[in-house]
Protein backbone atom coordinates (compact mmCIF):
# COMPACT_ATOMS: atom_id res chain seq x y z
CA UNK A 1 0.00 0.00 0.00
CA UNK A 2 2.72 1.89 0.95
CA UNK A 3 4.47 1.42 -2.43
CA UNK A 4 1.38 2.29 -4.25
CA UNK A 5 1.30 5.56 -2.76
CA UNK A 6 4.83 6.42 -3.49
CA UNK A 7 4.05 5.94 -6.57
CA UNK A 8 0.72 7.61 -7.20
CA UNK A 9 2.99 10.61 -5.61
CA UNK A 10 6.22 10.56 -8.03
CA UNK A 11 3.97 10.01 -10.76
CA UNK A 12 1.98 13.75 -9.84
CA UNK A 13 5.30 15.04 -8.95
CA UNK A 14 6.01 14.36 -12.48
CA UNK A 15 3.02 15.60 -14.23
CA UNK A 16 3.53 18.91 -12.01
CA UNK A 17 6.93 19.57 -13.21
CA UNK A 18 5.89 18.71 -17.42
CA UNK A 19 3.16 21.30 -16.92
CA UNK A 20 5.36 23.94 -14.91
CA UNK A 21 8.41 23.15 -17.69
CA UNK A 22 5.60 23.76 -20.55
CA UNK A 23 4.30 26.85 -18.74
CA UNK A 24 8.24 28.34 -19.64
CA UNK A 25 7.59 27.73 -23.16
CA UNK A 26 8.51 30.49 -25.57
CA UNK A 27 5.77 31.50 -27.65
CA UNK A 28 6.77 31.32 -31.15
CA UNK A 29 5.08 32.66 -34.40
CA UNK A 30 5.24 30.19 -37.86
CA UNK A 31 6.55 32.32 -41.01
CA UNK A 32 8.36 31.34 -43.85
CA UNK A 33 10.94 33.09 -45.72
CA UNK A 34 9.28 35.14 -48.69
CA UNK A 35 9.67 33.86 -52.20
CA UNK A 36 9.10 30.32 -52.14
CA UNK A 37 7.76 29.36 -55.09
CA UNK A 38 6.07 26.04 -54.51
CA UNK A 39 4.08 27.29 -51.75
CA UNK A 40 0.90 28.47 -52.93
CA UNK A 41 -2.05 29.36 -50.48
CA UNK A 42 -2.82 25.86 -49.99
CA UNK A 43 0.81 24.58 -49.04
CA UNK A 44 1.09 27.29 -46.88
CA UNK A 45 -2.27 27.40 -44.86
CA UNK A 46 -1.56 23.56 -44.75
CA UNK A 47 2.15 23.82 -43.61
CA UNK A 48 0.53 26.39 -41.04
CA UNK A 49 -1.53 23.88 -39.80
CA UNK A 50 1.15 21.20 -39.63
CA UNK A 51 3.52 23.99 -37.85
CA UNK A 52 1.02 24.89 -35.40
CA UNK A 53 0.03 21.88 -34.13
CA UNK A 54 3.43 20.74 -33.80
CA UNK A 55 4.07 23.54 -31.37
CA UNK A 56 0.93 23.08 -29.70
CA UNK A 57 2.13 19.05 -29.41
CA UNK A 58 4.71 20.28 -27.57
CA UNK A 59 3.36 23.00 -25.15
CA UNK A 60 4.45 25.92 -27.23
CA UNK A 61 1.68 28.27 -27.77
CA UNK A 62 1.49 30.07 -31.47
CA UNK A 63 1.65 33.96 -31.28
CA UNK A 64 -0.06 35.54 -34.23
CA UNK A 65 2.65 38.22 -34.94
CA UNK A 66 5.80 37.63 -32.68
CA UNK A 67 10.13 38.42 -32.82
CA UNK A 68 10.77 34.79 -32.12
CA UNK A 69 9.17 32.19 -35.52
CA UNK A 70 9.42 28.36 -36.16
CA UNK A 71 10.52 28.56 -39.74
CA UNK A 72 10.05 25.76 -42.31
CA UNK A 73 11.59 25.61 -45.49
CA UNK A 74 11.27 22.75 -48.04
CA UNK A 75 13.49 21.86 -50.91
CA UNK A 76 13.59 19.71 -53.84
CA UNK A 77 16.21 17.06 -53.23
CA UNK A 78 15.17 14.61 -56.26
CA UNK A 79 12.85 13.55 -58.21
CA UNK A 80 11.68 9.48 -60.16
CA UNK A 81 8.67 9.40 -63.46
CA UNK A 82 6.31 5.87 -62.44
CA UNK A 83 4.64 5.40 -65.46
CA UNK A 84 1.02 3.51 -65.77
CA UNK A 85 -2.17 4.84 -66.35
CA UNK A 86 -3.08 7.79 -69.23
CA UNK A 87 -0.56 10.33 -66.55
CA UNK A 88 2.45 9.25 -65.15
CA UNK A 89 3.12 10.37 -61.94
CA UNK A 90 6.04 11.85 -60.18
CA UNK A 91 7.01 10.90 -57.03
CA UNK A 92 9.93 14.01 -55.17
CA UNK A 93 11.98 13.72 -52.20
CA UNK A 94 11.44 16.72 -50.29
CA UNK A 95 14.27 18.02 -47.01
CA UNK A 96 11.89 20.07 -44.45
CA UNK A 97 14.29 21.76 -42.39
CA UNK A 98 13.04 23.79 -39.31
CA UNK A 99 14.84 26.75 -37.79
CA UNK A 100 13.82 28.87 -34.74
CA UNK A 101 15.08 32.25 -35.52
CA UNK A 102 14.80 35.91 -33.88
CA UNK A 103 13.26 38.35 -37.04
CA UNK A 104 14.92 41.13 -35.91
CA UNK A 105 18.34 40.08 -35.18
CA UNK A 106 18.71 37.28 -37.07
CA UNK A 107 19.85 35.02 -34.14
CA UNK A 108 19.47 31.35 -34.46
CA UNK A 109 18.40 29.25 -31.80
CA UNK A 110 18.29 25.17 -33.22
CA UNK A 111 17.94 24.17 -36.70
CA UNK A 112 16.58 20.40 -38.06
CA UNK A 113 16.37 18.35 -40.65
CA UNK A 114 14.16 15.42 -42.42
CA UNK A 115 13.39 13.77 -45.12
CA UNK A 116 10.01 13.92 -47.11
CA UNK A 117 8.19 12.30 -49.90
CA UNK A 118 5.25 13.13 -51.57
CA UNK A 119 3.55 11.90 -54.77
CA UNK A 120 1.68 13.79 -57.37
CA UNK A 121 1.38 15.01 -60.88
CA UNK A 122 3.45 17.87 -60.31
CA UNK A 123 6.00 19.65 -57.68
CA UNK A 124 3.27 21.51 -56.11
CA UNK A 125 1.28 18.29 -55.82
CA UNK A 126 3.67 16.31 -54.37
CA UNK A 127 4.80 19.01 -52.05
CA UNK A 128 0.98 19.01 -50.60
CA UNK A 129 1.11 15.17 -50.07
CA UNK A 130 4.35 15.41 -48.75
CA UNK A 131 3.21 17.84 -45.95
CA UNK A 132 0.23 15.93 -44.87
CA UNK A 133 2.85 13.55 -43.92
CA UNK A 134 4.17 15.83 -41.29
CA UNK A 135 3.32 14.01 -37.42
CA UNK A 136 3.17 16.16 -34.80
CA UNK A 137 3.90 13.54 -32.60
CA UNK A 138 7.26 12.76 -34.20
CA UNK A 139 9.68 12.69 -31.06
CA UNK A 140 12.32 14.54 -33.65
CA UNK A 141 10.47 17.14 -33.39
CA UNK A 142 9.95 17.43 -29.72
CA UNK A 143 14.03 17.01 -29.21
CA UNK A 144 14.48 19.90 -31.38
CA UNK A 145 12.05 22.58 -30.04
CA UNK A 146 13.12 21.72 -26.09
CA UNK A 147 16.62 21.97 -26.77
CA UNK A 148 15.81 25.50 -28.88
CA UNK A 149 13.55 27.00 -26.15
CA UNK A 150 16.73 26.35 -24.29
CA UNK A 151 18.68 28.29 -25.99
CA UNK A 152 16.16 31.40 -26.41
CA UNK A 153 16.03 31.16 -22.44
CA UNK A 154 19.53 31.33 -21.88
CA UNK A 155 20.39 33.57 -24.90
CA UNK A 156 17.59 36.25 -23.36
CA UNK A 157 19.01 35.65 -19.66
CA UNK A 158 22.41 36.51 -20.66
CA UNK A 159 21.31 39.52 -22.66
CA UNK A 160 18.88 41.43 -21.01
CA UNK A 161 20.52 44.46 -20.40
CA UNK A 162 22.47 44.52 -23.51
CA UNK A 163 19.18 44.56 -25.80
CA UNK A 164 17.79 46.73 -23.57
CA UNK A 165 21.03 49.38 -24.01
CA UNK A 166 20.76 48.40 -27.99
CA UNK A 167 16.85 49.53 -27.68
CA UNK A 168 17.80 52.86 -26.09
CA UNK A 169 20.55 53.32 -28.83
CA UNK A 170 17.78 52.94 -31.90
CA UNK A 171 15.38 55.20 -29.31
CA UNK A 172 17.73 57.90 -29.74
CA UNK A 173 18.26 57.79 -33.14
CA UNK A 174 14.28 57.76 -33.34
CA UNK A 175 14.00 54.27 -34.64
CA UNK A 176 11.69 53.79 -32.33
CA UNK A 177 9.73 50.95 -33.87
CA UNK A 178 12.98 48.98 -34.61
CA UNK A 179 13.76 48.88 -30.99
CA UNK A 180 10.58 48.73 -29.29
CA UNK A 181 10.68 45.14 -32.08
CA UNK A 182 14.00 44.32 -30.40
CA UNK A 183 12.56 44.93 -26.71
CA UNK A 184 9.86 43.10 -27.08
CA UNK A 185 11.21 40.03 -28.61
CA UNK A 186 11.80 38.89 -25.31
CA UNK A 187 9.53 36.24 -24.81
CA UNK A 188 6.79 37.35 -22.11
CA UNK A 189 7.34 33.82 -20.05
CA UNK A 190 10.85 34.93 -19.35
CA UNK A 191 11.39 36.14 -15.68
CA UNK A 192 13.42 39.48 -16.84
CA UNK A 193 10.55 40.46 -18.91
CA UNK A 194 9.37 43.02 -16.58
CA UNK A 195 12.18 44.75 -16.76
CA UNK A 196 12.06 44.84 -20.44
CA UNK A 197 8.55 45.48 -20.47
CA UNK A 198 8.90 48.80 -18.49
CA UNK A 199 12.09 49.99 -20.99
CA UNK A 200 9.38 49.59 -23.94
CA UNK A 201 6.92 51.78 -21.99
CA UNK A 202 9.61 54.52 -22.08
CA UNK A 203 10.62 54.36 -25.20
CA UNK A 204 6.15 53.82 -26.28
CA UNK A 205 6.04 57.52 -24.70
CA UNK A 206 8.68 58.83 -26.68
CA UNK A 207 7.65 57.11 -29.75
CA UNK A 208 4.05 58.93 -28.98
CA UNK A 209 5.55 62.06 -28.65
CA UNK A 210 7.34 61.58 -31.98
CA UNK A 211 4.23 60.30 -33.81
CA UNK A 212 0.83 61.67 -32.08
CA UNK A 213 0.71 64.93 -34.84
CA UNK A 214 0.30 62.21 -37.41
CA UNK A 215 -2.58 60.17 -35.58
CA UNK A 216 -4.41 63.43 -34.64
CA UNK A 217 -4.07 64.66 -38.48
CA UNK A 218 -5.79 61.19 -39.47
CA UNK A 219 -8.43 61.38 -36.60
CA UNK A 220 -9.53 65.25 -37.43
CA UNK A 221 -9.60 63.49 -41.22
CA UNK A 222 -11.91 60.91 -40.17
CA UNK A 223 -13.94 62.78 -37.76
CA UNK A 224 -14.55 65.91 -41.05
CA UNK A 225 -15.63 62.98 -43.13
CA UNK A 226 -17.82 61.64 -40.46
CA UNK A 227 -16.18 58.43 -40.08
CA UNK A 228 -16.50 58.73 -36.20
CA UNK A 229 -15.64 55.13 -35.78
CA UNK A 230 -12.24 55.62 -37.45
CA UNK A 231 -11.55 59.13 -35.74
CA UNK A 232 -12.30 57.16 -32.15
CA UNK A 233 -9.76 54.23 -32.86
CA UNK A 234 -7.14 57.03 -33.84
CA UNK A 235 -8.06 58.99 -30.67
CA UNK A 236 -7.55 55.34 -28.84
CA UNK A 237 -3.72 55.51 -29.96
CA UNK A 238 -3.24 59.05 -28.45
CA UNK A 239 -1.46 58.75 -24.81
CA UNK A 240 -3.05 60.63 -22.35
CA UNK A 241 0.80 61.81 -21.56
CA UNK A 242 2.10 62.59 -25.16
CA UNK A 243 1.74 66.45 -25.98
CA UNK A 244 -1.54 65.94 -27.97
CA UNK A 245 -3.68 65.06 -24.98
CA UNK A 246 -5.70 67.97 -24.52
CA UNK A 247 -6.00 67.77 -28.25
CA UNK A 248 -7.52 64.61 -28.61
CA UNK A 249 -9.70 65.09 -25.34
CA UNK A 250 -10.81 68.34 -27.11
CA UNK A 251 -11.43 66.79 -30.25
CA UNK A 252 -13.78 63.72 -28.45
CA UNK A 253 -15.88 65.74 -26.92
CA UNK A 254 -16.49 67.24 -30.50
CA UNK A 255 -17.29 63.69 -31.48
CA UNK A 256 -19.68 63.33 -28.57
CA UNK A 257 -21.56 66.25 -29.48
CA UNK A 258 -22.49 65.09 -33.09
CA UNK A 259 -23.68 61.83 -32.29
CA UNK A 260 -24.85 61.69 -29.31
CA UNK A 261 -24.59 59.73 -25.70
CA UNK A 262 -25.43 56.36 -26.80
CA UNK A 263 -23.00 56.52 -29.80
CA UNK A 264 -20.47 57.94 -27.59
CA UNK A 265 -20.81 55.27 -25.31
CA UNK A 266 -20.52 52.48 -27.91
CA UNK A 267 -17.56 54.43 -29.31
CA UNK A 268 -15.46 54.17 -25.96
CA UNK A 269 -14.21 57.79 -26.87
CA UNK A 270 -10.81 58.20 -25.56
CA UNK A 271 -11.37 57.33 -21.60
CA UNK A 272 -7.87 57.02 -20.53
CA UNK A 273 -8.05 60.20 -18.47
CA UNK A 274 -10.57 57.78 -16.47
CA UNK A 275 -8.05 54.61 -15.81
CA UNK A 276 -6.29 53.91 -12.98
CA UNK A 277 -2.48 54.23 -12.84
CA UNK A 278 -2.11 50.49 -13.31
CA UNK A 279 -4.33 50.43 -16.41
CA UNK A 280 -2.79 52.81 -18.34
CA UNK A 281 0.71 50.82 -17.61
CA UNK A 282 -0.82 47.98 -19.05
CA UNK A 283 -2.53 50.05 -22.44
CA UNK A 284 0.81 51.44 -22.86
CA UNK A 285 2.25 47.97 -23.32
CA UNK A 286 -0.37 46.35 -24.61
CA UNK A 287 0.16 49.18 -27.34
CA UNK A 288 3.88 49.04 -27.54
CA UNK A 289 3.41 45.36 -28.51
CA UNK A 290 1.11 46.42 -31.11
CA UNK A 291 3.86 48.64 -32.74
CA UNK A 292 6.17 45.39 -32.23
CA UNK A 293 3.56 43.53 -33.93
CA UNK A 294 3.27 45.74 -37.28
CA UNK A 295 6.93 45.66 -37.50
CA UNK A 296 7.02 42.11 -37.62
CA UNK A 297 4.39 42.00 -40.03
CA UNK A 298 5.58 44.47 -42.52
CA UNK A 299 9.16 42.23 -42.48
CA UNK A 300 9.64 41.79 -46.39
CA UNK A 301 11.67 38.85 -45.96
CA UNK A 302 9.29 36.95 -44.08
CA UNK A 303 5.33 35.88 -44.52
CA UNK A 304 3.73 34.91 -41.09
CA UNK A 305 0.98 32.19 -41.27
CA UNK A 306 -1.53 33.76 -39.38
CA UNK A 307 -4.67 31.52 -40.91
């Protein structure tokens, strides 16, 4: 009895730690580097697929627009004609290799290889059938993404305060969207990510600063067009600290007026003046990430699979 309960013991123990190692997990993105040919819309929202529930297989959760991407490529290694039948068909040996990369600095953190086959009429055909091969549950796979989330963890550890100093560098040379990309890169399950976290609110506010002329120029656009919905997001991206605060406020409660409580209500017409100190932390990082996010986006070099 004894025994038994040992056991039943170790064997929670066990689960416990899995779920608190998975809970450390750096959430990755799936893109693919722009220009591949053979992957039309249905290899890639396929290969998407395959990508993301590999990650999920292994406790990695899939950001929608993130520094940090699971990669696939696939190449052509050869190709053998079987003929029968009125077509012949063509059967191509595919290598899928997988690299976790950072998009901004170009950092590598593992890199894998395998073999794939796939049958069809032509390359693209093939390529599809090869893909639906892909098994999540292929221990290769697991091996590969541990031992990289290892490396992002200690890469970031080491690094903080150097990316951090880098950030403030690009800050003052107004690239502000470069480095609030490079701040928050760090993956969010990290334990310095407070730290970078607040260094991206800084450098939000001067980014705001640099930028709010331009949002309230679209906003009073919007708003003398009556597009009221698009003049309150624009007003939502004003900080109630940048130098265009009273502007904004001035210009919602010129909204308010032409359409009225209700519509003002359903608008959520700029309100920050009405959050507590801790909730306009969070907006301003929760917006800084958004600036992250476009950058990552508008990367020409890479397509995220965001199906």
């Amino acid at each position: 009895m004894k025994k038994r309960f040992l056991a039943t013991v170790y064997f929670v123990c066990c689960i416990f730690l899995c779920v608190a190692a998975r809970g450390n997990a750096v959430p990755m993105s799936v893109a693919v580097h722009s220009g591949q040919t053979m992957f039309d819309d249905n290899a890639l929202r396929l290969l998407g697929s395959k990508m993301k529930a590999l990650l999920s297989a292994n406790g990695i959760s899939s950001a929608g627009y993130c520094g940090i991407v699971l990669c696939p490529t696939v190449d052509v290694g050869g190709k053998q004609v079987i003929e029968g039948g009125m077509r012949n068909i063509t059967v191509f040996d595919f290598q899928l290799s997988l690299t976790v990369v950072n998009v901004v600095t170009g950092n590598e953190f593992g890199t894998m290889t395998m073999p794939l086959r796939g049958e069809g009429y032509s390359e693209r055909d093939a390529c599809l059938a090869a893909l639906r091969k892909i098994n999540a549950a292929d221990k290769r796979f697991a091996g590969f993404l541990e031992e990289s989330n290892k490396r992002v963890e200690d890469y970031y550890t080491k690094n903080t305060s150097s990316l951090i100093t880098s950030a403030q560098t690009k800050a003052k040379m107004e690239q502000y969207e470069d480095a609030l990309a490079l701040l928050l890169s760090y993956p969010s399950t990290l334990s310095g990510y407070d730290k970078v976290a607040a260094a991206a609110v800084k450098i939000y506010e001067q980014w705001q600063s640099n930028v709010c002329g331009q949002i309230m120029q679209k906003a009073r656009t919007a708003y003398s067009t009556g597009d009221y919905d698009t003049a309150a997001e624009m007003l939502d991206e004003v900080d109630m600290q940048s130098s265009c605060a009273a502007d904004a406020k001035k210009l919602a409660d010129e909204i308010r007026k032409a359409v009225g409580k209700e519509r003002a209500e359903e608008l959520q017409l700029y309100k920050e003046q009405l959050r507590t100190a801790a909730e306009i932390e969070k907006q301003r990082i929760k917006s800084a990430e958004n600036v992250a996010k476009a950058y990552y986006q508008n990367r020409s070099s890479y397509v995220y699979l965001v199906w």
